[in-house]
ModelCIF file with pLDDT and N, C-alpha, C, O atoms, coordinates in Angstrom:
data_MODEL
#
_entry.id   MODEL 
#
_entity.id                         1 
_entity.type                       polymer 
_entity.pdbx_number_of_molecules   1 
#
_entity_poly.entity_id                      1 
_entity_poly.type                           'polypeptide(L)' 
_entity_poly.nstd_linkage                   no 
_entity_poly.nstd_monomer                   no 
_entity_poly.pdbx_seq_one_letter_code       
;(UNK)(UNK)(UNK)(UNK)(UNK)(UNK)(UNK)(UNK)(UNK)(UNK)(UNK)(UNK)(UNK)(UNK)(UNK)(UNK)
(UNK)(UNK)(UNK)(UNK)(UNK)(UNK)(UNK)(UNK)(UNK)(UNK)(UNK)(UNK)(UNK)(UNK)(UNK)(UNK)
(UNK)(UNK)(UNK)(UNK)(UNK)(UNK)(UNK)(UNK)(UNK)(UNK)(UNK)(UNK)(UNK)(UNK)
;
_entity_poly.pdbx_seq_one_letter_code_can   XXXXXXXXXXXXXXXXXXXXXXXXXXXXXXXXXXXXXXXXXXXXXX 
_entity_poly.pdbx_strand_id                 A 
#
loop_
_entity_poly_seq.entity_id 
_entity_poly_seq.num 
_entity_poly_seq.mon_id 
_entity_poly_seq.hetero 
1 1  UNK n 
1 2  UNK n 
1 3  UNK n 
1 4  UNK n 
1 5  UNK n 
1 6  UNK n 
1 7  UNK n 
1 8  UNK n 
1 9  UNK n 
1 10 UNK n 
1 11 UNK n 
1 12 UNK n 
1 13 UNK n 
1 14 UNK n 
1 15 UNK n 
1 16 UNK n 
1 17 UNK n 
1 18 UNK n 
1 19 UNK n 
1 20 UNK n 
1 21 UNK n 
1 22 UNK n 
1 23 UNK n 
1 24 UNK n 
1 25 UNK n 
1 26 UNK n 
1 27 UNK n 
1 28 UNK n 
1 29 UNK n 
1 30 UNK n 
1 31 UNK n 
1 32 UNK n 
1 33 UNK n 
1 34 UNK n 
1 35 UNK n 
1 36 UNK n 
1 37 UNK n 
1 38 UNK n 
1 39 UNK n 
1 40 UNK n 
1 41 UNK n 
1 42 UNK n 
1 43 UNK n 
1 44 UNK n 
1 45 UNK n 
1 46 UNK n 
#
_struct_asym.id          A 
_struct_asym.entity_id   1 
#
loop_
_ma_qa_metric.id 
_ma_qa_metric.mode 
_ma_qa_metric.name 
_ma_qa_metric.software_group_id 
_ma_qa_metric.type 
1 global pLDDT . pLDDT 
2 local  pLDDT . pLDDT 
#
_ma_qa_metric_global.metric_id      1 
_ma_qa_metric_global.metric_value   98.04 
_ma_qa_metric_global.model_id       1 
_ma_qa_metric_global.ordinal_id     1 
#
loop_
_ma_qa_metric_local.label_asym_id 
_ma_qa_metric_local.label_comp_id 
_ma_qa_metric_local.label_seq_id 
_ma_qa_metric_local.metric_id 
_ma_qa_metric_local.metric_value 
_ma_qa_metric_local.model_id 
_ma_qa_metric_local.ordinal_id 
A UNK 1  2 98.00 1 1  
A UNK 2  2 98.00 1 2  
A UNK 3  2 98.00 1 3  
A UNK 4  2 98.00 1 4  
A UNK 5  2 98.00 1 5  
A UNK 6  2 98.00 1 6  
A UNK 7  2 99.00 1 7  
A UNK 8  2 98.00 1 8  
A UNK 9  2 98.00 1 9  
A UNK 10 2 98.00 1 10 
A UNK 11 2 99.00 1 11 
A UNK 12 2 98.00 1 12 
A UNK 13 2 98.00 1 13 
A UNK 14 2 98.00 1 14 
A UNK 15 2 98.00 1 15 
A UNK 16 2 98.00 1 16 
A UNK 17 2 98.00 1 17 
A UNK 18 2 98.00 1 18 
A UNK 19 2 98.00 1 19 
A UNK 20 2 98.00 1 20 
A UNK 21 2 98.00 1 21 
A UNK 22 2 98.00 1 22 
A UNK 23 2 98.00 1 23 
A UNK 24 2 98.00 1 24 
A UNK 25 2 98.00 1 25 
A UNK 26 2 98.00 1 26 
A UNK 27 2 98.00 1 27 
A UNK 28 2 98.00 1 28 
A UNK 29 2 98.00 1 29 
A UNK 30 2 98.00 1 30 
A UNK 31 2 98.00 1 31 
A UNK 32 2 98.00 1 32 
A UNK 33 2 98.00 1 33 
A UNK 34 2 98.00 1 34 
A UNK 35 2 98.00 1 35 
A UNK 36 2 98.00 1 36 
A UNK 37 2 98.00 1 37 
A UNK 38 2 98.00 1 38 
A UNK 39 2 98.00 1 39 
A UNK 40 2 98.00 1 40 
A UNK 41 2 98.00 1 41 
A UNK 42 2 98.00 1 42 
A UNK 43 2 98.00 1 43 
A UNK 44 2 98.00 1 44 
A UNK 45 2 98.00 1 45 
A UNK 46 2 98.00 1 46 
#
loop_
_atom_site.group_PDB 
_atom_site.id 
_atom_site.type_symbol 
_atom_site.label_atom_id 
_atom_site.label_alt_id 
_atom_site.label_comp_id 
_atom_site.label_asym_id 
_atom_site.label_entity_id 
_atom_site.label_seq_id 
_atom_site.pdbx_PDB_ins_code 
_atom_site.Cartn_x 
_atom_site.Cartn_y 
_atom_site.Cartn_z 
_atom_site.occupancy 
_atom_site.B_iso_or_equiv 
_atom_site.pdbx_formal_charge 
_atom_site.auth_seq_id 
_atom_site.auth_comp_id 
_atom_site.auth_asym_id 
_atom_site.auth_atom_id 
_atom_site.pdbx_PDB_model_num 
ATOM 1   N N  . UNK A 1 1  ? -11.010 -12.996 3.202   1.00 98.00 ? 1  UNK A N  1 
ATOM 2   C CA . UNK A 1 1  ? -9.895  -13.725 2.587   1.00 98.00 ? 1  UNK A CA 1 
ATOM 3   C C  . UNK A 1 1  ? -9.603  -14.975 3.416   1.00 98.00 ? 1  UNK A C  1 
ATOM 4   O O  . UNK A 1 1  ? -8.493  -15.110 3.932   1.00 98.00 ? 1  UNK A O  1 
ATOM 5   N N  . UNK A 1 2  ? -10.559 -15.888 3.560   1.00 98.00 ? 2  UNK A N  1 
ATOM 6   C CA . UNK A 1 2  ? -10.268 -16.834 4.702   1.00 98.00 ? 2  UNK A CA 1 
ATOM 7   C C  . UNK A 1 2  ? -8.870  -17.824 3.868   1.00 98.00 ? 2  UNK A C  1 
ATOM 8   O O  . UNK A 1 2  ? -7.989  -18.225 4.628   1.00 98.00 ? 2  UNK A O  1 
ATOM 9   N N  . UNK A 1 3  ? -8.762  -18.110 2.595   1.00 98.00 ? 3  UNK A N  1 
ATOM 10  C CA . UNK A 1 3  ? -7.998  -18.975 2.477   1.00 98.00 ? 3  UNK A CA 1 
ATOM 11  C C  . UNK A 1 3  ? -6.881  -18.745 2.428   1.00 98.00 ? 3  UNK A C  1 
ATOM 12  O O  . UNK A 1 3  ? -6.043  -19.580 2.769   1.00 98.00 ? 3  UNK A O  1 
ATOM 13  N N  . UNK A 1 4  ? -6.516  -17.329 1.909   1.00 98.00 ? 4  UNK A N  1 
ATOM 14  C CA . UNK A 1 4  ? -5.351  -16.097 2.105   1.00 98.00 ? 4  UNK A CA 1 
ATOM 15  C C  . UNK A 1 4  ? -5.366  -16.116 3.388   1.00 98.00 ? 4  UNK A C  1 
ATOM 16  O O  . UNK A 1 4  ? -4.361  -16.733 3.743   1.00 98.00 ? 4  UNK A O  1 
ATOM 17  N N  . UNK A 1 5  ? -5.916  -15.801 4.211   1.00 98.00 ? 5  UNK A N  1 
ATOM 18  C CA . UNK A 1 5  ? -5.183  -15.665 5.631   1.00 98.00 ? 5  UNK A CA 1 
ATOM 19  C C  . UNK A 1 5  ? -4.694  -17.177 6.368   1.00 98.00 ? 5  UNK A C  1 
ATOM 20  O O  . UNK A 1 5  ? -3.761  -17.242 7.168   1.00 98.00 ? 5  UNK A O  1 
ATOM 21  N N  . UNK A 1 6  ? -5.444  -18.253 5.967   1.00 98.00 ? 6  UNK A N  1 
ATOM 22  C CA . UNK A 1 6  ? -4.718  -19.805 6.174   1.00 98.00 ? 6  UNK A CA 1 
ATOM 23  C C  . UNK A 1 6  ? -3.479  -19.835 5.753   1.00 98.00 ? 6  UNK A C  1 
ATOM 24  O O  . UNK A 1 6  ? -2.668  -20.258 6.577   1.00 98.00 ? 6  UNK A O  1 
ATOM 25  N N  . UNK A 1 7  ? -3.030  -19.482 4.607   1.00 99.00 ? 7  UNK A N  1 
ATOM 26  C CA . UNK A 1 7  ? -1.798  -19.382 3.284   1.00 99.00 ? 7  UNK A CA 1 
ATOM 27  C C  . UNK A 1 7  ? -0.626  -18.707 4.576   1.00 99.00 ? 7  UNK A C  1 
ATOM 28  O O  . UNK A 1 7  ? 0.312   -19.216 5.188   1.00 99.00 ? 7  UNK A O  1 
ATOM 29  N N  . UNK A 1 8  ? -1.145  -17.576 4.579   1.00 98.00 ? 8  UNK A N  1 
ATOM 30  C CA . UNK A 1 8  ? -0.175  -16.131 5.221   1.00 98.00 ? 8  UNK A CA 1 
ATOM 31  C C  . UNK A 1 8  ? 0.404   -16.844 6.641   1.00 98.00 ? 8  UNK A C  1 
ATOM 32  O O  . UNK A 1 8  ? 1.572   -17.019 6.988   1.00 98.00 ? 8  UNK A O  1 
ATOM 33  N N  . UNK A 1 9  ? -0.764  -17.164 7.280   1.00 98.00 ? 9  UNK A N  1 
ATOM 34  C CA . UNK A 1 9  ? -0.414  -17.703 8.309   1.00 98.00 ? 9  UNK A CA 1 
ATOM 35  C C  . UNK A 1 9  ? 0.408   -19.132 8.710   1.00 98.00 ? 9  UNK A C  1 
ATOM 36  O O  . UNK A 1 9  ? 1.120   -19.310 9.698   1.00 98.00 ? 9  UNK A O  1 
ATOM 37  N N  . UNK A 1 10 ? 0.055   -20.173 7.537   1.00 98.00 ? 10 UNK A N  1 
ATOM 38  C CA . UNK A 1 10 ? 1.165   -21.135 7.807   1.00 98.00 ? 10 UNK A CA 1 
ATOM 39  C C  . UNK A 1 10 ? 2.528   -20.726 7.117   1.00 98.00 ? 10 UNK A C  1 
ATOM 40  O O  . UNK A 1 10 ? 3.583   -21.220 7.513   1.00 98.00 ? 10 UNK A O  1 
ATOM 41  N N  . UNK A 1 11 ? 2.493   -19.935 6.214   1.00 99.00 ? 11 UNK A N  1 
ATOM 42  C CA . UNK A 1 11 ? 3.706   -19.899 5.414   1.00 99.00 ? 11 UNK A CA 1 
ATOM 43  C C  . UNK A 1 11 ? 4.525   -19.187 6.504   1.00 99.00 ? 11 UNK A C  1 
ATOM 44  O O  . UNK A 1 11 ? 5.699   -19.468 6.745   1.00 99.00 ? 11 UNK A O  1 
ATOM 45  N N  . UNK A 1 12 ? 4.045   -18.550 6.935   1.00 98.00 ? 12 UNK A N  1 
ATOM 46  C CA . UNK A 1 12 ? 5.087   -18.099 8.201   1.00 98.00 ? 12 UNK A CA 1 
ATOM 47  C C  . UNK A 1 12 ? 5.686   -18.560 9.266   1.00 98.00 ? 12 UNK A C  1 
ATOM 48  O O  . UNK A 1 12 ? 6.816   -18.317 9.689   1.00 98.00 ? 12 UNK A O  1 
ATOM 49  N N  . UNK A 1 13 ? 4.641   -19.425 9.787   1.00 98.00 ? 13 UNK A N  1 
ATOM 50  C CA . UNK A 1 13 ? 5.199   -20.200 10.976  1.00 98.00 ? 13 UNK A CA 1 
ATOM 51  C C  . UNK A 1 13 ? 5.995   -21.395 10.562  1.00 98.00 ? 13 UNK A C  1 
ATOM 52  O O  . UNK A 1 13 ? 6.646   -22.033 11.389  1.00 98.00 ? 13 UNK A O  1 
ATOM 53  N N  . UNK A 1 14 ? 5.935   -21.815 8.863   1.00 98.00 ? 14 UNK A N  1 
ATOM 54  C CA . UNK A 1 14 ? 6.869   -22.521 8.611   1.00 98.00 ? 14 UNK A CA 1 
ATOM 55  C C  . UNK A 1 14 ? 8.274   -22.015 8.483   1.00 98.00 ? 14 UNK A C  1 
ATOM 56  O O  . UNK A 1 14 ? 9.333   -22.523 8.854   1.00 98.00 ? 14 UNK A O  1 
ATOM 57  N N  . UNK A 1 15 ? 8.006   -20.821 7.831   1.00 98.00 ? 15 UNK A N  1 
ATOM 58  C CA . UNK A 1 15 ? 9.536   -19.833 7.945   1.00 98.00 ? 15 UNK A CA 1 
ATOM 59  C C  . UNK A 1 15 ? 10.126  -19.685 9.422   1.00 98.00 ? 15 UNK A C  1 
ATOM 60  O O  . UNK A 1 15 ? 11.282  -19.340 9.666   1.00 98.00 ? 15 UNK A O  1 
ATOM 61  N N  . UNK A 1 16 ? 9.364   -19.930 10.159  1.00 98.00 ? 16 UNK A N  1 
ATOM 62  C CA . UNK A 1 16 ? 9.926   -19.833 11.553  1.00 98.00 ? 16 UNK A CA 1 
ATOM 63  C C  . UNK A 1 16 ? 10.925  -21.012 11.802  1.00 98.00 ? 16 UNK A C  1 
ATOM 64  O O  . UNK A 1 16 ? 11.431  -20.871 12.916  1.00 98.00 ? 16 UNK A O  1 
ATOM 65  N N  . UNK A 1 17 ? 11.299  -21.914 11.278  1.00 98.00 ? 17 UNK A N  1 
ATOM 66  C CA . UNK A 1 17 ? 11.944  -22.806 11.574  1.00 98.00 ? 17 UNK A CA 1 
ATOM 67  C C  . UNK A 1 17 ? 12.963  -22.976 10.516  1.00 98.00 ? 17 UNK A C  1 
ATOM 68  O O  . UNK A 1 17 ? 14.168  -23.112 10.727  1.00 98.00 ? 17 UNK A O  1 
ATOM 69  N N  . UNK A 1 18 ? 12.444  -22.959 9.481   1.00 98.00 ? 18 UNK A N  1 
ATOM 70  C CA . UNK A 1 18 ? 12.984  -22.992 7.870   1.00 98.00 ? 18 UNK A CA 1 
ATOM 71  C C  . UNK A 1 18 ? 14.730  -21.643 7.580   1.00 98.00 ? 18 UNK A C  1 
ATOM 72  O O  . UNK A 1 18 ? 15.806  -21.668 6.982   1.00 98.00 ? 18 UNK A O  1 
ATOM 73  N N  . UNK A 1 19 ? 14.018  -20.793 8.384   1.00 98.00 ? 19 UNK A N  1 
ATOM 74  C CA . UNK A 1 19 ? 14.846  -19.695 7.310   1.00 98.00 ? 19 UNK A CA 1 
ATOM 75  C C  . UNK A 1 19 ? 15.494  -19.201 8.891   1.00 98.00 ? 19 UNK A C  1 
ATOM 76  O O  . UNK A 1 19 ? 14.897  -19.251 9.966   1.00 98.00 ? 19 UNK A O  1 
ATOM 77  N N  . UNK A 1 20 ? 16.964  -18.697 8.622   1.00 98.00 ? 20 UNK A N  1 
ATOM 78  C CA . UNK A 1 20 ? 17.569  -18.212 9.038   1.00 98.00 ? 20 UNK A CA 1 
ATOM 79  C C  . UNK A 1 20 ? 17.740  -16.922 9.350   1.00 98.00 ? 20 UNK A C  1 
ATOM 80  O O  . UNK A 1 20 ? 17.588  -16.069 8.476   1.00 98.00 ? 20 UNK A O  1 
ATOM 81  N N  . UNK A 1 21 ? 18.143  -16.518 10.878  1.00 98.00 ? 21 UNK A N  1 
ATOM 82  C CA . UNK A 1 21 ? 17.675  -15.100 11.845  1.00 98.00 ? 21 UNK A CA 1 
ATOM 83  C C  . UNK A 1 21 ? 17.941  -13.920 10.747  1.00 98.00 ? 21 UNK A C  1 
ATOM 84  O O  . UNK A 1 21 ? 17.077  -13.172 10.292  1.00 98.00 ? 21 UNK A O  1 
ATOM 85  N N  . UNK A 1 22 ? 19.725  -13.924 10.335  1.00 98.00 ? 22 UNK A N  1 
ATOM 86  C CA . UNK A 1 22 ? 19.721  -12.561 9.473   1.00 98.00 ? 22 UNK A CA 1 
ATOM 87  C C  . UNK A 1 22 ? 18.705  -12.620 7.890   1.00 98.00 ? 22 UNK A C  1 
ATOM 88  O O  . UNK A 1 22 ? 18.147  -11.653 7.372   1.00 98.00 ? 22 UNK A O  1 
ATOM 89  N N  . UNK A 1 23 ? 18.705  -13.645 7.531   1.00 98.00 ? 23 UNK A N  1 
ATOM 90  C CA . UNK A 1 23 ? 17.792  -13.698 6.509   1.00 98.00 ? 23 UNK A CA 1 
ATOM 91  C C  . UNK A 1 23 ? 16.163  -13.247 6.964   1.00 98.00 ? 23 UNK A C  1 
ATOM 92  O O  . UNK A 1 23 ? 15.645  -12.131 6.927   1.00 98.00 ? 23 UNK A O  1 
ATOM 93  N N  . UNK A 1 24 ? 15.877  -13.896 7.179   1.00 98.00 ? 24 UNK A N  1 
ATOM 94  C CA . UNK A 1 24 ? 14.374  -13.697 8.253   1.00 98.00 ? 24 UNK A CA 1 
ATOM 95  C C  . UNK A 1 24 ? 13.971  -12.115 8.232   1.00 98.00 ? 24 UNK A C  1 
ATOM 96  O O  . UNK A 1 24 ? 13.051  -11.524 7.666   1.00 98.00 ? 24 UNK A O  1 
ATOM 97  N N  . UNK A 1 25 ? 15.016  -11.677 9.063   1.00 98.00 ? 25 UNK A N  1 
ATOM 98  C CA . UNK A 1 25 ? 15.029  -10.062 9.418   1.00 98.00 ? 25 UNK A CA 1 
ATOM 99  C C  . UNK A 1 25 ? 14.876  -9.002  8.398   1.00 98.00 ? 25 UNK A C  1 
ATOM 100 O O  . UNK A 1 25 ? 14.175  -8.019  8.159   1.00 98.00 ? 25 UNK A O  1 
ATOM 101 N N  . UNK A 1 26 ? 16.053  -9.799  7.820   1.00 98.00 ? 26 UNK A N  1 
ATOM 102 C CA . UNK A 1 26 ? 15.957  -8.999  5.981   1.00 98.00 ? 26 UNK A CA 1 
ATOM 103 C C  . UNK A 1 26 ? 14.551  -8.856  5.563   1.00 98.00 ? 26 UNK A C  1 
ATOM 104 O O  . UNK A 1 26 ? 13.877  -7.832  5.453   1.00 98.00 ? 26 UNK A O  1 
ATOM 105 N N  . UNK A 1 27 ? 14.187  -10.313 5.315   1.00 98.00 ? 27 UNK A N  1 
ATOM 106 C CA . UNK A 1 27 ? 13.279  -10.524 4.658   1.00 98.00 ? 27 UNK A CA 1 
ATOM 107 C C  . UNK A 1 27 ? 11.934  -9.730  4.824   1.00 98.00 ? 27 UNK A C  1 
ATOM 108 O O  . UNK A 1 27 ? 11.050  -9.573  3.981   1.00 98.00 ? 27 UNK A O  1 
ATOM 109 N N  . UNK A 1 28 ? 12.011  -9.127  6.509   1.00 98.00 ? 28 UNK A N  1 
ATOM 110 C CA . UNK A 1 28 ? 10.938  -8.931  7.336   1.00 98.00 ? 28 UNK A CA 1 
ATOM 111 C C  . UNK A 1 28 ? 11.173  -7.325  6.785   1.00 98.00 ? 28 UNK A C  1 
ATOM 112 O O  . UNK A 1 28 ? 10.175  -6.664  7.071   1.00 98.00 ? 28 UNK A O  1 
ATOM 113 N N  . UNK A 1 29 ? 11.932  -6.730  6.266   1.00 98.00 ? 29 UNK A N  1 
ATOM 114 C CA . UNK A 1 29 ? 12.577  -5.071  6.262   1.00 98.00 ? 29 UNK A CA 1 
ATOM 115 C C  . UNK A 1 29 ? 11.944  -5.270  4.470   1.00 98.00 ? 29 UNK A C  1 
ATOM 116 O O  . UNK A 1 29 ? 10.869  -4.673  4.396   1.00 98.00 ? 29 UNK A O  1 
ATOM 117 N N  . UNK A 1 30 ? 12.268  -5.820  3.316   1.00 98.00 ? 30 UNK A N  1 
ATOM 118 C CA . UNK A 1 30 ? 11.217  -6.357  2.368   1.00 98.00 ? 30 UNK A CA 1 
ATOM 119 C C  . UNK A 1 30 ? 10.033  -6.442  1.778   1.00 98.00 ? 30 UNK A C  1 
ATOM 120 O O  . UNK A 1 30 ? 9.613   -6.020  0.701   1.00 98.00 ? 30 UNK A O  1 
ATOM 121 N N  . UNK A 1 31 ? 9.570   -7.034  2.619   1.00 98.00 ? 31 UNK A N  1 
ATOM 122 C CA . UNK A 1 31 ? 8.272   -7.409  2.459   1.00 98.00 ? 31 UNK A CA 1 
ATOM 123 C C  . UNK A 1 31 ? 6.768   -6.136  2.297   1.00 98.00 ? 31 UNK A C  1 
ATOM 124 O O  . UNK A 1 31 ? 5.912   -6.138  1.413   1.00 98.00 ? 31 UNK A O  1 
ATOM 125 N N  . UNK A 1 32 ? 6.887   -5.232  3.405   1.00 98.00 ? 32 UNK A N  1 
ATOM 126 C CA . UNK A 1 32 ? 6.673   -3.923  3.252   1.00 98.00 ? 32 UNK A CA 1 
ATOM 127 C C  . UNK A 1 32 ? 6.976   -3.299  1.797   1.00 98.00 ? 32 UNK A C  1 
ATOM 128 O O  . UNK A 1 32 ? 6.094   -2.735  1.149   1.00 98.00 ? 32 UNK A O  1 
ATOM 129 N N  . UNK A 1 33 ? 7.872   -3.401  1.487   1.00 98.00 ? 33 UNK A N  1 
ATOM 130 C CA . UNK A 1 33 ? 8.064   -2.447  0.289   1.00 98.00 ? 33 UNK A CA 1 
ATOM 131 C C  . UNK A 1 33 ? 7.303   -3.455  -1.397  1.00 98.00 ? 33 UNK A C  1 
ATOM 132 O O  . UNK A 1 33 ? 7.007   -3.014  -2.507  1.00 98.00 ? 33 UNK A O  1 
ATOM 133 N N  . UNK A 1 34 ? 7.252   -4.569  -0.944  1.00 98.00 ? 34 UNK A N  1 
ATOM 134 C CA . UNK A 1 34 ? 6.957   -5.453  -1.666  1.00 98.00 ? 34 UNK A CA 1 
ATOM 135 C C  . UNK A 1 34 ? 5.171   -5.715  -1.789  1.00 98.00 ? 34 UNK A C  1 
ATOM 136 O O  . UNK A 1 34 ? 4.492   -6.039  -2.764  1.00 98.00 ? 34 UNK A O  1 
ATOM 137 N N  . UNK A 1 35 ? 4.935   -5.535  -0.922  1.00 98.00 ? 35 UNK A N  1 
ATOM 138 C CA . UNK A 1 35 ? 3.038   -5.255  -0.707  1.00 98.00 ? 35 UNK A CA 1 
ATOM 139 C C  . UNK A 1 35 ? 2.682   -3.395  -1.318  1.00 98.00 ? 35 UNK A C  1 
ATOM 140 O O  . UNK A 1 35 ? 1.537   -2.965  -1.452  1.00 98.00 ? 35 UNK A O  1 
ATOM 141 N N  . UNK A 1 36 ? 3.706   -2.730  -1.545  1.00 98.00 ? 36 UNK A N  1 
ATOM 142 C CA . UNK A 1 36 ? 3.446   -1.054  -1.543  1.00 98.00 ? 36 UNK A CA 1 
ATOM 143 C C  . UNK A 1 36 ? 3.439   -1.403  -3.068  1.00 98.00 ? 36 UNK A C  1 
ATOM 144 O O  . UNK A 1 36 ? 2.443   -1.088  -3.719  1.00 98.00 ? 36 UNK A O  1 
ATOM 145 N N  . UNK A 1 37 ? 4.561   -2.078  -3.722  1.00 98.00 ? 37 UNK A N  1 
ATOM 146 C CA . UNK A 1 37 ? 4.740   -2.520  -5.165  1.00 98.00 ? 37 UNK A CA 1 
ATOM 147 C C  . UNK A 1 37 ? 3.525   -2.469  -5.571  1.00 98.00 ? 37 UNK A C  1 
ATOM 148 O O  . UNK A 1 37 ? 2.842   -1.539  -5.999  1.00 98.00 ? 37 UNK A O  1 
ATOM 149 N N  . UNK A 1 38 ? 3.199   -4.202  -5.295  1.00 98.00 ? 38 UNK A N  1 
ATOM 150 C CA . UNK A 1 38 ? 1.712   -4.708  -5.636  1.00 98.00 ? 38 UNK A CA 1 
ATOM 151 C C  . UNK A 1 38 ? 0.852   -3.683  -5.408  1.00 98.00 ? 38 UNK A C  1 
ATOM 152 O O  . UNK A 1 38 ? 0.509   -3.392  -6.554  1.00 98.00 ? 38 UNK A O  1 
ATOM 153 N N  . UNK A 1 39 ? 0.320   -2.997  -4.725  1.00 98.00 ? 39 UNK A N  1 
ATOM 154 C CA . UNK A 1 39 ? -0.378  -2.483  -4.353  1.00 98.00 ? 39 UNK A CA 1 
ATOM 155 C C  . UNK A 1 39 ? -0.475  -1.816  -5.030  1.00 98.00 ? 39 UNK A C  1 
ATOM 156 O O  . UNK A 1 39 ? -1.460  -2.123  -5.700  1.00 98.00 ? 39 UNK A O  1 
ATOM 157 N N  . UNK A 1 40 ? 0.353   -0.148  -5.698  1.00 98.00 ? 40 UNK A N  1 
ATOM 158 C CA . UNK A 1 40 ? 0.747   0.224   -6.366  1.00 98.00 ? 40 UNK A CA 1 
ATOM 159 C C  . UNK A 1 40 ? 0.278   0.154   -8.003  1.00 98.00 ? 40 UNK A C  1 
ATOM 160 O O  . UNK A 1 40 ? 0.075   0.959   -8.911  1.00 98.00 ? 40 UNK A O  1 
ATOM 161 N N  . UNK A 1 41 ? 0.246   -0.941  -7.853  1.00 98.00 ? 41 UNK A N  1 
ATOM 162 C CA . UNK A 1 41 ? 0.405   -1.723  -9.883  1.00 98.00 ? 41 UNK A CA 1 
ATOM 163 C C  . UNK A 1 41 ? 1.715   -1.717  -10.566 1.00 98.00 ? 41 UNK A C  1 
ATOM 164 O O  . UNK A 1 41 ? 1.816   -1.890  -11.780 1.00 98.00 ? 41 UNK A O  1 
ATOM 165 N N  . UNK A 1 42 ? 2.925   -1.475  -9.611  1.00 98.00 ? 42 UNK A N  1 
ATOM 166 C CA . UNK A 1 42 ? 4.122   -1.859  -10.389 1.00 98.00 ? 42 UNK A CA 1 
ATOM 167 C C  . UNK A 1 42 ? 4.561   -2.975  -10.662 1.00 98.00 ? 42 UNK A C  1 
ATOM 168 O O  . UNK A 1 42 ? 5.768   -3.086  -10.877 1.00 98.00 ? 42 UNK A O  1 
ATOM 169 N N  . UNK A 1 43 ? 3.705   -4.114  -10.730 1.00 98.00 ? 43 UNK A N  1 
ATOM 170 C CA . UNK A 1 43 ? 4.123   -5.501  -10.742 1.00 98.00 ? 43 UNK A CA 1 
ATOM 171 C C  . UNK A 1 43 ? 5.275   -5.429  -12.006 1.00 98.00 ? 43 UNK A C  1 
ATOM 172 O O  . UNK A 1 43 ? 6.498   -5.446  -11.870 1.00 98.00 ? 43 UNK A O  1 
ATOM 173 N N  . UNK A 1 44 ? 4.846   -5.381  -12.704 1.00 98.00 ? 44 UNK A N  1 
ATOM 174 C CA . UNK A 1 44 ? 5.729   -5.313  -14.096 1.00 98.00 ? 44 UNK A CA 1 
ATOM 175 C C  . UNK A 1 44 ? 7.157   -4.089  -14.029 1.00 98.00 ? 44 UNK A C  1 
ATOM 176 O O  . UNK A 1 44 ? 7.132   -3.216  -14.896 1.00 98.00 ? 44 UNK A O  1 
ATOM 177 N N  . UNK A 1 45 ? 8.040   -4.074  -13.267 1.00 98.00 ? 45 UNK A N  1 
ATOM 178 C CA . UNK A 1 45 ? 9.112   -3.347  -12.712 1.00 98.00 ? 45 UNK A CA 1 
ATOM 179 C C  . UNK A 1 45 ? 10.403  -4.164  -13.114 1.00 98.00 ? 45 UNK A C  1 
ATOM 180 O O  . UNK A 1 45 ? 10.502  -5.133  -13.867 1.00 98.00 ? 45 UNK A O  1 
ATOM 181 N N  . UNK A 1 46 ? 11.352  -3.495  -12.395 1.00 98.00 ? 46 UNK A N  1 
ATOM 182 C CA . UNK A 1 46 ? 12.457  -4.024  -12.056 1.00 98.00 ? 46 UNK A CA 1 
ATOM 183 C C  . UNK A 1 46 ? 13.022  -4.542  -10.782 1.00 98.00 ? 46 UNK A C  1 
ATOM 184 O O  . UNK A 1 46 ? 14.159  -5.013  -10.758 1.00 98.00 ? 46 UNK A O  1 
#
């Protein structure tokens, strides 16, 4: 996945500056459950 891992990797280190600590954190508690989704095949959910 070389261009996916370019993607993953700047989008983050731009969030590093961009987005705010309690947001961030949130976001970081998220994201996990959000890759299990996809993963899953529940895209089409609530």
């Amino acid at each position: 996945t070389p261009g996916g891992a370019i993607l993953y990797k700047a989008h983050s280190v731009l969030e590093t500056i961009c987005v705010d600590r309690d947001t961030m954190h949130y976001k970081e508690l998220i994201a996990p459950k959000f890759a299990e989704l996809v993963y899953y095949g529940k895209w089409f959910t609530p």
